[in-house]
C-alpha atoms as a PDB file:
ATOM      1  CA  UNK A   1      -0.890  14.045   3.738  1.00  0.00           C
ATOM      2  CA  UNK A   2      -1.577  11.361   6.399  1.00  0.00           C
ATOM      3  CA  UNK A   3      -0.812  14.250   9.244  1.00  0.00           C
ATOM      4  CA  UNK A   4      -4.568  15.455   8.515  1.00  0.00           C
ATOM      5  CA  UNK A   5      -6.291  11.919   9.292  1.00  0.00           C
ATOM      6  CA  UNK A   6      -9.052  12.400  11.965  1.00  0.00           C
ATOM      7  CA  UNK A   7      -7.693   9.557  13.922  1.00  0.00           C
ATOM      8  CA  UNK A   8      -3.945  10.880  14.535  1.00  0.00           C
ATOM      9  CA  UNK A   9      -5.119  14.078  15.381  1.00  0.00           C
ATOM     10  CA  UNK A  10      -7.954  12.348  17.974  1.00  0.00           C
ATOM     11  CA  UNK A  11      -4.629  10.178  19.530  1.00  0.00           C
ATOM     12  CA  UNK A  12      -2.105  13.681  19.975  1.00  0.00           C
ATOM     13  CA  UNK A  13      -4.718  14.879  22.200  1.00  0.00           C
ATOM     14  CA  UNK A  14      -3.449  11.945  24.587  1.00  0.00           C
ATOM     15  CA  UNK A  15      -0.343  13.798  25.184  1.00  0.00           C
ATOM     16  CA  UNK A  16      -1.675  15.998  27.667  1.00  0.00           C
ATOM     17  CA  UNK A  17      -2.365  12.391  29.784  1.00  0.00           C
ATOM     18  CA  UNK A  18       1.649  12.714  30.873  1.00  0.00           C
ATOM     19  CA  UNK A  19       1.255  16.431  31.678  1.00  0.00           C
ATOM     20  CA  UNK A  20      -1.877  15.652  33.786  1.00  0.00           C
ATOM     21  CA  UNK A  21       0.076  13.195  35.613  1.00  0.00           C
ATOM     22  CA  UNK A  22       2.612  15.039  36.594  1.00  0.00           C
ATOM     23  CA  UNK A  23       0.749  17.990  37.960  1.00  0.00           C
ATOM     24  CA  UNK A  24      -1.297  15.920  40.548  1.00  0.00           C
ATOM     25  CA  UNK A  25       2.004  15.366  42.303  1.00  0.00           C
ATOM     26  CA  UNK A  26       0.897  17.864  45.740  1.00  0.00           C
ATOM     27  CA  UNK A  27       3.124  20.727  46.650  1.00  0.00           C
ATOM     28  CA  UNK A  28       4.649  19.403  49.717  1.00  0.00           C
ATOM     29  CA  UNK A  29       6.816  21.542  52.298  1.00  0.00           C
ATOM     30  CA  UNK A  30       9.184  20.577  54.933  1.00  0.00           C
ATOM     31  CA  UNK A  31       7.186  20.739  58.108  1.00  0.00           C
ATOM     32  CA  UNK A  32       8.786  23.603  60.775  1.00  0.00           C
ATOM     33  CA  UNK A  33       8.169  23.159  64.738  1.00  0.00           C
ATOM     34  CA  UNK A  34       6.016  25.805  66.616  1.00  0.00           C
ATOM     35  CA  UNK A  35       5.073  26.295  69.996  1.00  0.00           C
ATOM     36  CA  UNK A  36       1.341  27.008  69.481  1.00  0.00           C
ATOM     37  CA  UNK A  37      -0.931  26.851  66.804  1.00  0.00           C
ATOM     38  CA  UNK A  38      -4.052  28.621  68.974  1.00  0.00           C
ATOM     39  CA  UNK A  39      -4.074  32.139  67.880  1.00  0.00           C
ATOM     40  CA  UNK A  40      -4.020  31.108  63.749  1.00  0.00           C
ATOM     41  CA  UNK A  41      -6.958  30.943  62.147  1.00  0.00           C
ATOM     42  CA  UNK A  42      -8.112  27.140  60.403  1.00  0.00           C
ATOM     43  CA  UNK A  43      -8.199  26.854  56.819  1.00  0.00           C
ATOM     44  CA  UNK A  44      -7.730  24.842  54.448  1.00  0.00           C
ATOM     45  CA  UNK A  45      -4.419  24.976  52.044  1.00  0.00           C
ATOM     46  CA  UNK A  46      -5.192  24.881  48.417  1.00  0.00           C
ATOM     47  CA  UNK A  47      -2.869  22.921  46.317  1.00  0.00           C
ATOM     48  CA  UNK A  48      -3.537  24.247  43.106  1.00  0.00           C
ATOM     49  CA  UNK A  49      -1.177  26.994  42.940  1.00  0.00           C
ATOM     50  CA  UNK A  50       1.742  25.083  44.125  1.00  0.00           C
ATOM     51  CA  UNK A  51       1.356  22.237  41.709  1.00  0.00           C
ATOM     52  CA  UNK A  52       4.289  22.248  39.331  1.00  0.00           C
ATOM     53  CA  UNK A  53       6.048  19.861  36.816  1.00  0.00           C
ATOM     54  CA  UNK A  54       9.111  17.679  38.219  1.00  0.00           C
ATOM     55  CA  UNK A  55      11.669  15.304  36.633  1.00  0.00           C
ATOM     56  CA  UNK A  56      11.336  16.855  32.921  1.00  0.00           C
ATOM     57  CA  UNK A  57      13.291  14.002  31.842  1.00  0.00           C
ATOM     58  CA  UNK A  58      10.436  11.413  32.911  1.00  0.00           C
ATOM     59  CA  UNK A  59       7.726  14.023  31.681  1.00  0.00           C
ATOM     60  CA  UNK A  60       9.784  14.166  28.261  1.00  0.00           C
ATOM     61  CA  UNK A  61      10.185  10.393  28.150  1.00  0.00           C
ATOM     62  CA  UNK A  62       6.157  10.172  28.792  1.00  0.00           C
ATOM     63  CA  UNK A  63       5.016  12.807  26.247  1.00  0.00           C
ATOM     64  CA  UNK A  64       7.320  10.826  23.316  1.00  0.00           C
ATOM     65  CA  UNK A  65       6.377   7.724  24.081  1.00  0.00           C
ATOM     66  CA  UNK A  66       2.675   8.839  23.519  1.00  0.00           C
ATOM     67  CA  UNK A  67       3.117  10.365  20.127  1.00  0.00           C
ATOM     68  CA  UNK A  68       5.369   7.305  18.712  1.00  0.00           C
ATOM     69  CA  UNK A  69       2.208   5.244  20.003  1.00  0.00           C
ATOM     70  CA  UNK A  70       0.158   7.807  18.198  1.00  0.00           C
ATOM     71  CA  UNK A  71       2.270   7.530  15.130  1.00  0.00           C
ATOM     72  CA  UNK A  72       2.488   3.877  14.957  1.00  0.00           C
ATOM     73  CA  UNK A  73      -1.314   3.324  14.761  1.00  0.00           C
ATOM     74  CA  UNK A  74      -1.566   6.604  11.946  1.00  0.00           C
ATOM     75  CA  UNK A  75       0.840   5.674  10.039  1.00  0.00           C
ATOM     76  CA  UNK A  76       1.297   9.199   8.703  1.00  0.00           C
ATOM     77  CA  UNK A  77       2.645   9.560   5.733  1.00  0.00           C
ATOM     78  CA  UNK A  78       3.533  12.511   2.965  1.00  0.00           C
ATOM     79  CA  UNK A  79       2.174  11.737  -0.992  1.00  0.00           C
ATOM     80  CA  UNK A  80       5.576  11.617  -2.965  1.00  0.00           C
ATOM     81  CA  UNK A  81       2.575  12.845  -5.745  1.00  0.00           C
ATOM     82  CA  UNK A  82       2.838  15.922  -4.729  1.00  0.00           C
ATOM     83  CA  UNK A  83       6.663  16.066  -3.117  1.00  0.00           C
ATOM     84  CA  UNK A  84       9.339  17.156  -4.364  1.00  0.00           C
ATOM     85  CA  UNK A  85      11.391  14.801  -4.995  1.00  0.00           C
ATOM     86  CA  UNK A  86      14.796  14.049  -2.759  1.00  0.00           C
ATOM     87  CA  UNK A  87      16.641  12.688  -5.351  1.00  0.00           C
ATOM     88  CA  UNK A  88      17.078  11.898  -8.959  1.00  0.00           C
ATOM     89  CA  UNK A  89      16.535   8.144  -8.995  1.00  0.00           C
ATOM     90  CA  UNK A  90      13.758   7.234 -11.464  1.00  0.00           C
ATOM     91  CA  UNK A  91      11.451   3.183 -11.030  1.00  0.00           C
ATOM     92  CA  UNK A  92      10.844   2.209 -14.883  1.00  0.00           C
ATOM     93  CA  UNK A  93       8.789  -0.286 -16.301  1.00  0.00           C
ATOM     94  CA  UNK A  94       9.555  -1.400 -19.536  1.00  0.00           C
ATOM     95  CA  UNK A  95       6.400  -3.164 -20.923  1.00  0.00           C
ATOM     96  CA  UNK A  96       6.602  -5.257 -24.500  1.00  0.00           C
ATOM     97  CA  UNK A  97       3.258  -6.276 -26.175  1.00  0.00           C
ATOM     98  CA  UNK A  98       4.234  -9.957 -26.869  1.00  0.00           C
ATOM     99  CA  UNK A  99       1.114 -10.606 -29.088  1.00  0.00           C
ATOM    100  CA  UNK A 100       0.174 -12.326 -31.979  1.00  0.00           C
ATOM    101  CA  UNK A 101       0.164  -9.251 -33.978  1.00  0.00           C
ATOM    102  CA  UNK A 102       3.820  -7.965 -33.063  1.00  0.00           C
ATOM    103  CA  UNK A 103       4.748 -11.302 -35.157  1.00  0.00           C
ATOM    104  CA  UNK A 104       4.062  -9.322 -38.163  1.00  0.00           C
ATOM    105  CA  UNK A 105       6.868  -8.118 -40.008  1.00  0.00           C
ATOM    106  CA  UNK A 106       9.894  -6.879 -37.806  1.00  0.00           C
ATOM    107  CA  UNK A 107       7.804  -5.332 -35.049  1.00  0.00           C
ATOM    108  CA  UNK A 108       8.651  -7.323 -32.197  1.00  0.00           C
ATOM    109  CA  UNK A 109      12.574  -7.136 -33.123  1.00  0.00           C
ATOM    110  CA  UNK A 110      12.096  -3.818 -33.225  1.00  0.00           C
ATOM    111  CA  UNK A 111      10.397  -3.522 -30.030  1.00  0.00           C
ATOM    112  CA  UNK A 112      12.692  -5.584 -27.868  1.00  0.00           C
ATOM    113  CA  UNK A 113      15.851  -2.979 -29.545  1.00  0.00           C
ATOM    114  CA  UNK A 114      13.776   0.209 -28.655  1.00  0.00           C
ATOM    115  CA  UNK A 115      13.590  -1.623 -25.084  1.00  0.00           C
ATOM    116  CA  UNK A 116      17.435  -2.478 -24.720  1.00  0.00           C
ATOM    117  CA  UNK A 117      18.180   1.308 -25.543  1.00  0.00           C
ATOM    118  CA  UNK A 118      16.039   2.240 -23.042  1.00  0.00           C
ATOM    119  CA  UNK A 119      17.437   0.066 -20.670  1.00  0.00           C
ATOM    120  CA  UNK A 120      21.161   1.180 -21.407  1.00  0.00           C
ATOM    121  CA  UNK A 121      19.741   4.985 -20.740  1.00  0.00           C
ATOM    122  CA  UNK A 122      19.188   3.874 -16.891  1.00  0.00           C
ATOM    123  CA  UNK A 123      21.370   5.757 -14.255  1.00  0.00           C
ATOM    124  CA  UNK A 124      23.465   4.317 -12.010  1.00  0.00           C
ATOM    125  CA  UNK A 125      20.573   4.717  -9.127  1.00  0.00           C
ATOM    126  CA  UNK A 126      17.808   3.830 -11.227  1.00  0.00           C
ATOM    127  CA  UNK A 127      15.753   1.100 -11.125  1.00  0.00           C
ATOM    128  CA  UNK A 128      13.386  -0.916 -13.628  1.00  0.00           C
ATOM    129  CA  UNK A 129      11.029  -3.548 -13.998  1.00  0.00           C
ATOM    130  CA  UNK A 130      10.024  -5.994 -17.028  1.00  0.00           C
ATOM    131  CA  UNK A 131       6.515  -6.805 -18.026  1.00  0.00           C
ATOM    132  CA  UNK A 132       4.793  -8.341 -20.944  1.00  0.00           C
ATOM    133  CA  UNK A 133       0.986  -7.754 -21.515  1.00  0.00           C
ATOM    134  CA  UNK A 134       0.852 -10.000 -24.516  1.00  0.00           C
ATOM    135  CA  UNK A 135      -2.711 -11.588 -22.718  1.00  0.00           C
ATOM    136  CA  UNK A 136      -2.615 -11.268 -19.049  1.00  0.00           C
ATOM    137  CA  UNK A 137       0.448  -9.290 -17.945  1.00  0.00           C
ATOM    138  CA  UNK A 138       3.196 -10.798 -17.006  1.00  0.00           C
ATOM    139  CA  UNK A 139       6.102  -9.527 -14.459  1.00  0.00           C
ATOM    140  CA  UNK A 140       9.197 -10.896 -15.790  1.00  0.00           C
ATOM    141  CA  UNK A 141      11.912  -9.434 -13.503  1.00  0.00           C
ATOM    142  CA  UNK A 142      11.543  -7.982 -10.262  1.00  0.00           C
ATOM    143  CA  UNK A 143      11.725  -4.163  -9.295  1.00  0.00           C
ATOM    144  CA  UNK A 144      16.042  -4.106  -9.669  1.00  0.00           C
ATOM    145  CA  UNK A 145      18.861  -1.597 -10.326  1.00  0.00           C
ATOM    146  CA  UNK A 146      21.025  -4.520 -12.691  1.00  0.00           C
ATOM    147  CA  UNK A 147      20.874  -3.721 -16.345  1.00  0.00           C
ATOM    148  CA  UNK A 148      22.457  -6.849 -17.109  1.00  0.00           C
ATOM    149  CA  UNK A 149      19.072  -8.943 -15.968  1.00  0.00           C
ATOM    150  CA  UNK A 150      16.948  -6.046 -17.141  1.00  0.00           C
ATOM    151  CA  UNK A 151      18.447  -6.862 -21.008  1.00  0.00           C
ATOM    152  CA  UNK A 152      18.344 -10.987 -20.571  1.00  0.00           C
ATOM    153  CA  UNK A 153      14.959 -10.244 -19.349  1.00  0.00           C
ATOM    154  CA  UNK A 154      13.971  -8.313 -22.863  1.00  0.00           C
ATOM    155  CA  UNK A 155      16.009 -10.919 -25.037  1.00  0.00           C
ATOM    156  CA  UNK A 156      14.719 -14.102 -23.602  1.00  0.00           C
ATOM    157  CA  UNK A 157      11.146 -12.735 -24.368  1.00  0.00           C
ATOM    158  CA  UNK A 158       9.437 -14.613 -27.396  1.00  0.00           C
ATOM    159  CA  UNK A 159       6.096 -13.253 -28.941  1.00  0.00           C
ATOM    160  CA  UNK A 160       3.410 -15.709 -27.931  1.00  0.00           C
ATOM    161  CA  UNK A 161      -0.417 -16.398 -29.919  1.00  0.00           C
ATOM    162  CA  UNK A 162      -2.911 -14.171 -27.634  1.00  0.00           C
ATOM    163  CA  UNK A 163      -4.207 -10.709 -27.799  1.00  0.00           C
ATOM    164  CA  UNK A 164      -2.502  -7.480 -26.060  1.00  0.00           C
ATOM    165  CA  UNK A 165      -4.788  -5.187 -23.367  1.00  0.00           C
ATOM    166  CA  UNK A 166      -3.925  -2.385 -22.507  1.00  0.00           C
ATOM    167  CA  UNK A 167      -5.863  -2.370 -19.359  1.00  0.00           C
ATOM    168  CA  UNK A 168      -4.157  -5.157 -18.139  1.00  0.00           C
ATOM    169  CA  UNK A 169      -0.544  -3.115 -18.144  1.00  0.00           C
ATOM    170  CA  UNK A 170      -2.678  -0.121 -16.883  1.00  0.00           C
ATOM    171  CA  UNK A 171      -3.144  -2.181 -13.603  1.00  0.00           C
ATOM    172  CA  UNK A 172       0.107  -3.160 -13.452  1.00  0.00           C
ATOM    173  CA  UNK A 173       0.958   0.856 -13.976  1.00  0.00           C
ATOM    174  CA  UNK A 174      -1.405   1.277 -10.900  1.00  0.00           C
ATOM    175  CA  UNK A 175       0.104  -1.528  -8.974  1.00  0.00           C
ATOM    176  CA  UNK A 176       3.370  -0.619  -9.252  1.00  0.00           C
ATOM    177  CA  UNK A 177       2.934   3.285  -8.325  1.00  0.00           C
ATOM    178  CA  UNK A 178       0.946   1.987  -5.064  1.00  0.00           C
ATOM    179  CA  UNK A 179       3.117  -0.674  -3.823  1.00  0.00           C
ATOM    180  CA  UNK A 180       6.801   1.693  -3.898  1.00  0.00           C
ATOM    181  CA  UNK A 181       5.237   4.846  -3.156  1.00  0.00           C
ATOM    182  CA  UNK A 182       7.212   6.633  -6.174  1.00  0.00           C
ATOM    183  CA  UNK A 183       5.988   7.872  -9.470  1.00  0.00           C
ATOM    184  CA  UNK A 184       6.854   5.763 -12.332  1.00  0.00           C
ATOM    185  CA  UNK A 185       8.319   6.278 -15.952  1.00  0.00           C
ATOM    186  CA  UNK A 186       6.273   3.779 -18.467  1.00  0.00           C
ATOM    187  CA  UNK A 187       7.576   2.732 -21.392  1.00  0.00           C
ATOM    188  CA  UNK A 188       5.133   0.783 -24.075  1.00  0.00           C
ATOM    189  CA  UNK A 189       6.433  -1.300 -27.108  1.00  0.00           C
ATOM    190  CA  UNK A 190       3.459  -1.880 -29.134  1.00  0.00           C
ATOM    191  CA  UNK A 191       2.318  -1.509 -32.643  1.00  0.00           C
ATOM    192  CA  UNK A 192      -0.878  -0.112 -31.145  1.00  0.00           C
ATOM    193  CA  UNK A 193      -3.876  -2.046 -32.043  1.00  0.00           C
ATOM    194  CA  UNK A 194      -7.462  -0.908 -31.688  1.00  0.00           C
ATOM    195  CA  UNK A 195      -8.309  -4.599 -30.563  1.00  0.00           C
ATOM    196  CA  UNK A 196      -6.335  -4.074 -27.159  1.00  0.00           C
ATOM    197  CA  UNK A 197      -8.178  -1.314 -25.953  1.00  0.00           C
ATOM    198  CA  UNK A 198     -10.534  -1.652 -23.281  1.00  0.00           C
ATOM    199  CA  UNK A 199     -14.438  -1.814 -23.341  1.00  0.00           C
ATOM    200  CA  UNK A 200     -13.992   0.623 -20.342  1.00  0.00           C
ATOM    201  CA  UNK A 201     -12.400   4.098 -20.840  1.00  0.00           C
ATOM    202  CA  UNK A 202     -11.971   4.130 -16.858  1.00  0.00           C
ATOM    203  CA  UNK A 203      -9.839   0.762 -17.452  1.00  0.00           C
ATOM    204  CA  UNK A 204      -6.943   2.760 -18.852  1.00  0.00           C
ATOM    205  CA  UNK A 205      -7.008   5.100 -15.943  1.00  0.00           C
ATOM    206  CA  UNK A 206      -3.069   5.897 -14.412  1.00  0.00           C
ATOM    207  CA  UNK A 207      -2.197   7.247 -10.999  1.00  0.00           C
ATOM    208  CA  UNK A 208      -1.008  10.915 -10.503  1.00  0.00           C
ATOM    209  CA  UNK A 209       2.651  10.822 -11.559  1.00  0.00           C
ATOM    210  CA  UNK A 210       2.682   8.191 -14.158  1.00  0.00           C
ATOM    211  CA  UNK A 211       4.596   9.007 -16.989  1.00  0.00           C
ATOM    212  CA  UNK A 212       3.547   7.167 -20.167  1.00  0.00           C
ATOM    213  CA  UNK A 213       5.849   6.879 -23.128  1.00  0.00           C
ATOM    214  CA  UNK A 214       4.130   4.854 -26.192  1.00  0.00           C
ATOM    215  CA  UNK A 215       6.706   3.489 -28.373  1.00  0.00           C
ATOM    216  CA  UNK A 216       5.224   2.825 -31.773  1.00  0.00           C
ATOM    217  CA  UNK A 217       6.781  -0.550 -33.294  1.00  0.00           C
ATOM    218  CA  UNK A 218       3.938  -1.189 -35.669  1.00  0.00           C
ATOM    219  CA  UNK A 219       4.864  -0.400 -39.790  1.00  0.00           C
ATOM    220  CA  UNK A 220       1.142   1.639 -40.565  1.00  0.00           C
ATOM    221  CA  UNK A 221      -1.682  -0.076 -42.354  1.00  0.00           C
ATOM    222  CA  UNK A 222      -0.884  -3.138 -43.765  1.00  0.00           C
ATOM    223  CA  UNK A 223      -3.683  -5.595 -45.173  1.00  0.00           C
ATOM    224  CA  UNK A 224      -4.712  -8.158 -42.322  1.00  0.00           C
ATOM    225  CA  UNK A 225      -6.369 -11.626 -43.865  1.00  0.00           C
ATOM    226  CA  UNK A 226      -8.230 -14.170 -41.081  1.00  0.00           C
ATOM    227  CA  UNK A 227      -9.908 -17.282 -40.601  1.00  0.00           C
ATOM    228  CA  UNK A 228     -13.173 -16.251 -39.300  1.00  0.00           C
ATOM    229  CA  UNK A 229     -15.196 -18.999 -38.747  1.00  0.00           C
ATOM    230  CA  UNK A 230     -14.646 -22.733 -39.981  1.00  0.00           C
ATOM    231  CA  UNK A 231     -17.679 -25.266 -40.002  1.00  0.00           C
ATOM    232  CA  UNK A 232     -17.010 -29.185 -39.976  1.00  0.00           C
ATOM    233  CA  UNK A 233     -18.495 -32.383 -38.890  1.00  0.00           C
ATOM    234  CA  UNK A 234     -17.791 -33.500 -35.444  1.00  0.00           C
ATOM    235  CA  UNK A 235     -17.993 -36.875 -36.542  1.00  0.00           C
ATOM    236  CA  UNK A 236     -16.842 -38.491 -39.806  1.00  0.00           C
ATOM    237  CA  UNK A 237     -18.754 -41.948 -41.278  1.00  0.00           C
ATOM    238  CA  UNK A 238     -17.680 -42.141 -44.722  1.00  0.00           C
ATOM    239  CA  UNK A 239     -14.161 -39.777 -45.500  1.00  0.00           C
ATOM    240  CA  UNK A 240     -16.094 -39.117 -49.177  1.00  0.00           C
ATOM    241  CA  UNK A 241     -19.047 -37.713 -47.850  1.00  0.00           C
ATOM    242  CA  UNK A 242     -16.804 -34.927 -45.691  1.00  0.00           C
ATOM    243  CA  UNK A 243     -17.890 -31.381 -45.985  1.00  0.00           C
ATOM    244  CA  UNK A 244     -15.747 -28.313 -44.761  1.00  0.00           C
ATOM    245  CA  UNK A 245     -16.080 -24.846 -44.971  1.00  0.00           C
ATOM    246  CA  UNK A 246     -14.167 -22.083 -44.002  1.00  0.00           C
ATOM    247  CA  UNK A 247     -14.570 -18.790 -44.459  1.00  0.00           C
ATOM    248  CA  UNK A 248     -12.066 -16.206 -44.900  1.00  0.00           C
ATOM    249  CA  UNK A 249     -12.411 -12.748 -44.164  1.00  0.00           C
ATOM    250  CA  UNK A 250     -10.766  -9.772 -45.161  1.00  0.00           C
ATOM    251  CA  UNK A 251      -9.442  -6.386 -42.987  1.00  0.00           C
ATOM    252  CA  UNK A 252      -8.810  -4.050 -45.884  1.00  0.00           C
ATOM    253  CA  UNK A 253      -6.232  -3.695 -48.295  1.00  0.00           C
ATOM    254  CA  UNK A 254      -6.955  -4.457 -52.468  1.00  0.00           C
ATOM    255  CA  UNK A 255      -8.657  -7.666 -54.258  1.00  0.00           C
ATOM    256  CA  UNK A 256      -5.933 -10.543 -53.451  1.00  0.00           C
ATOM    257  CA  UNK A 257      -5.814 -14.844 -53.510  1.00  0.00           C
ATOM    258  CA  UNK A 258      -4.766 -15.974 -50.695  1.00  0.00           C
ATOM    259  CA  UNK A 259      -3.761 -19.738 -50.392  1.00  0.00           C
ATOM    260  CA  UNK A 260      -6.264 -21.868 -47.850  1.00  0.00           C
ATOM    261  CA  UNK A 261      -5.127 -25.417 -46.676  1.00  0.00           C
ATOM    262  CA  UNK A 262      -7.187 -27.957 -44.661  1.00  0.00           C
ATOM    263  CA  UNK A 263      -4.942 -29.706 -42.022  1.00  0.00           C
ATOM    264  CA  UNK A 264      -5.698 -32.700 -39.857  1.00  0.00           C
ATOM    265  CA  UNK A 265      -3.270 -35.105 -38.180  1.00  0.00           C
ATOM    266  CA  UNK A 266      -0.499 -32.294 -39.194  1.00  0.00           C
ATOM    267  CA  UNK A 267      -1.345 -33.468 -42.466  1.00  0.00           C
ATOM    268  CA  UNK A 268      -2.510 -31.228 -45.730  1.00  0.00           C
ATOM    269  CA  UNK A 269      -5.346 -32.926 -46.741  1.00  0.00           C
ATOM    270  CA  UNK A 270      -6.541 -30.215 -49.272  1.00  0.00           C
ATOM    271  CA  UNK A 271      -5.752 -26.650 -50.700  1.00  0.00           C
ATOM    272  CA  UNK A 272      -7.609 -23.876 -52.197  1.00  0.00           C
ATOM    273  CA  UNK A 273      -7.028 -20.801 -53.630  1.00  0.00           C
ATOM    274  CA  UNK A 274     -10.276 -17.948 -52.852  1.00  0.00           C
ATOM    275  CA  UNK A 275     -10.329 -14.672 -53.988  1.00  0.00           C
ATOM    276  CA  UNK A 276     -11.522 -11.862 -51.566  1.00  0.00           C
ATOM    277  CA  UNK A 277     -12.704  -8.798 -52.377  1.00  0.00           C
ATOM    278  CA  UNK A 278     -11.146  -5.341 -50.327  1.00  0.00           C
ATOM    279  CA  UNK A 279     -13.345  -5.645 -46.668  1.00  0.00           C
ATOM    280  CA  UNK A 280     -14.838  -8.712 -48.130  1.00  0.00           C
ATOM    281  CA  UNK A 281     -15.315 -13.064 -47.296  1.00  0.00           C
ATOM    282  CA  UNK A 282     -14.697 -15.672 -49.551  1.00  0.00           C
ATOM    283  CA  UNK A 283     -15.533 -19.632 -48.678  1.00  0.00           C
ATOM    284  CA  UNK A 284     -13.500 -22.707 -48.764  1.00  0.00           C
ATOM    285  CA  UNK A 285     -15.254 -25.306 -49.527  1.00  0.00           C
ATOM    286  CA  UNK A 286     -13.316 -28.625 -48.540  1.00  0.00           C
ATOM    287  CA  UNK A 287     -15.222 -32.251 -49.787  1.00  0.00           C
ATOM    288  CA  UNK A 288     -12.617 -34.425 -48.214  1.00  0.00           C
ATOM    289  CA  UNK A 289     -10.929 -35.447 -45.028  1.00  0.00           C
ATOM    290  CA  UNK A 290      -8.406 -37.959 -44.272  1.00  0.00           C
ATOM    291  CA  UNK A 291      -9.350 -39.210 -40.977  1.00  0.00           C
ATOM    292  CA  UNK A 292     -10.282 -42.452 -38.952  1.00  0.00           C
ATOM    293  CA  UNK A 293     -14.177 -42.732 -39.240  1.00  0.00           C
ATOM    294  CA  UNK A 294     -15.762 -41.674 -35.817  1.00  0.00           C
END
C-alpha cells in the first residue's frame, strides 16, 4: 500500500505549517479610553492564550492544498494484488507458440481454434491482448475490448521457423501485470516442448495474480528426425572431387529410412536413403555437387 511509504508520511507532517500560520495571528482588542493609567500595575500581556484560528475557509483551503502537494509527489497507491476487485472485467492475453514445431501435424490449427473460442468467451467489458512467442515475443494487437480484431489478430498468424521460450512470454506476463495495474488471465497454445524452457527456473517467474492456463495443442510422442550437422567444402575446384556429409540424427521412435536430398541452387543434386537406428545417427555421404567452381 503506497499510504505506508516513509516519504508521504515525512510530507503530512507539513500540514501543521497552515495551522502554525494561523495561530501567530495576535489576539487584538479594541482599545477603550481611560482617564488614568497611574494606579495599575505594568505588565506585560501574554498572547498565548488568546491566539485562536480565523477564516476556517482559508485554513481549510491551506491544509488541502498541502496534502494534494503531499500526494502528488507519493503517488500513493493501493495493490489491486491484494484488492478486491470493483468489478468483473477481466485483461487476457492470448499467447500462440508460432514455432517450428507447432508445424507438425494439426497443432497450430488447433491452437489458433482453442484461441478463437477463447476469444468468443470474452464479456462485454473485457479486454484482451495477442502475443506470439514463436522466438522473441511478439505483441500483435494492442490491450482492446473488440473481439472482431482480437480473432483477425489469431487468423492472420502463420507459424514461422524459430524456437518457442517460455521465458520470453513470462516477461511479457510480467510486463503486462505492471504496466495496467490489474491481474491478468493467461492463456498458452503450445504443444509444450522441453526445448522452450528456460536455463533459469527464476525466468518463468509470474507476478501475484497471474492466472496461467496451458492449453495443450501438441498430439503426445511422436518420432522427431533432424539434420544435425552437415560438413561441405567451402570452395569447390573440380564438381567430381565434391565430398558431403550429413548426418542425421534420430529423437526416438523405431528403426525407420528416411529420404535425404542434397540441394544447391534450389536444385536436387543427389538423394539418399539412410537407415537410423531408435535414438541413433546415420551419414549421408554425397560425392557430387553441381555448382560453379569457386
Amino acid at each position: 500500500m503506497g499510504f505506508l511509504t516513509p516519504w508521504f508520511l515525512a510530507g503530512a507532517a507539513a500540514v501543521g505549517l497552515p495551522i502554525f500560520v494561523h495561530l501567530l495571528q495576535q489576539y487584538q482588542q479594541t482599545p477603550v479610553k481611560f482617564s488614568s493609567l497611574m494606579f495599575f500595575e505594568k505588565r506585560t500581556q501574554s498572547s498565548v492564550k488568546h491566539r485562536r484560528l480565523k477564516h476556517l475557509l482559508l485554513f481549510a483551503l491551506r491544509c488541502l492544498f498541502i496534502l494534494l502537494l503531499v500526494l502528488a509527489f507519493a503517488r500513493p497507491y493501493i495493490s489491486t494484488s491484494g484488492a478486491v476487485s470493483l468489478t468483473s472485467a477481466k485483461t487476457v492475453v492470448f499467447a500462440l507458440d508460432n514455432s517450428l514445431s507447432m508445424r507438425r501435424g494439426g497443432a497450430f490449427a488447433k491452437a489458433k481454434q482453442q484461441a478463437l473460442a477463447e476469444i468468443a468467451r470474452l464479456g462485454d467489458a473485457d479486454r484482451g491482448q495477442v502475443v506470439t512467442f514463436g522466438g522473441p515475443a511478439k505483441l500483435v494487437t494492442d490491450m482492446t475490448g473488440d473481439k472482431q480484431t482480437l480473432r483477425a489478430a489469431v487468423s492472420a498468424i502463420e507459424p514461422g521457423d524459430d524456437a518457442s521460450s517460455y521465458a520470453e512470454i513470462a516477461r511479457v506476463l510480467r510486463s503486462t501485470s505492471e504496466g495496467y495495474k490489474t491481474n491478468v488471465d493467461a492463456h498458452i497454445f503450445t504443444d509444450l516442448q522441453k526445448s522452450s524452457l528456460p536455463a533459469s527456473f527464476a525466468d518463468l517467474r509470474l507476478n501475484d495474480g497471474t492466472r496461467l492456463n496451458v492449453h495443450n495443442v501438441g498430439e503426445g510422442f511422436i518420432p522427431n528426425w533432424t539434420i544435425e550437422a552437415v560438413d561441405a567444402p567451402r570452395r569447390v575446384f573440380d564438381t567430381k572431387k565434391v565430398r558431403t556429409l550429413a548426418t542425421i540424427a534420430s529423437w526416438g521412435g523405431d528403426m525407420a529410412t528416411r529420404t535425404v536430398s542434397l540441394v544447391a541452387n534450389g536444385k536436387t543434386v543427389e538423394t539418399k536413403q539412410v537407415k537410423i537406428t531408435p535414438g541413433g545417427r546415420a551419414v549421408a555421404e554425397f560425392l557430387t555437387l553441381d555448382v560453379p567452381p569457386g
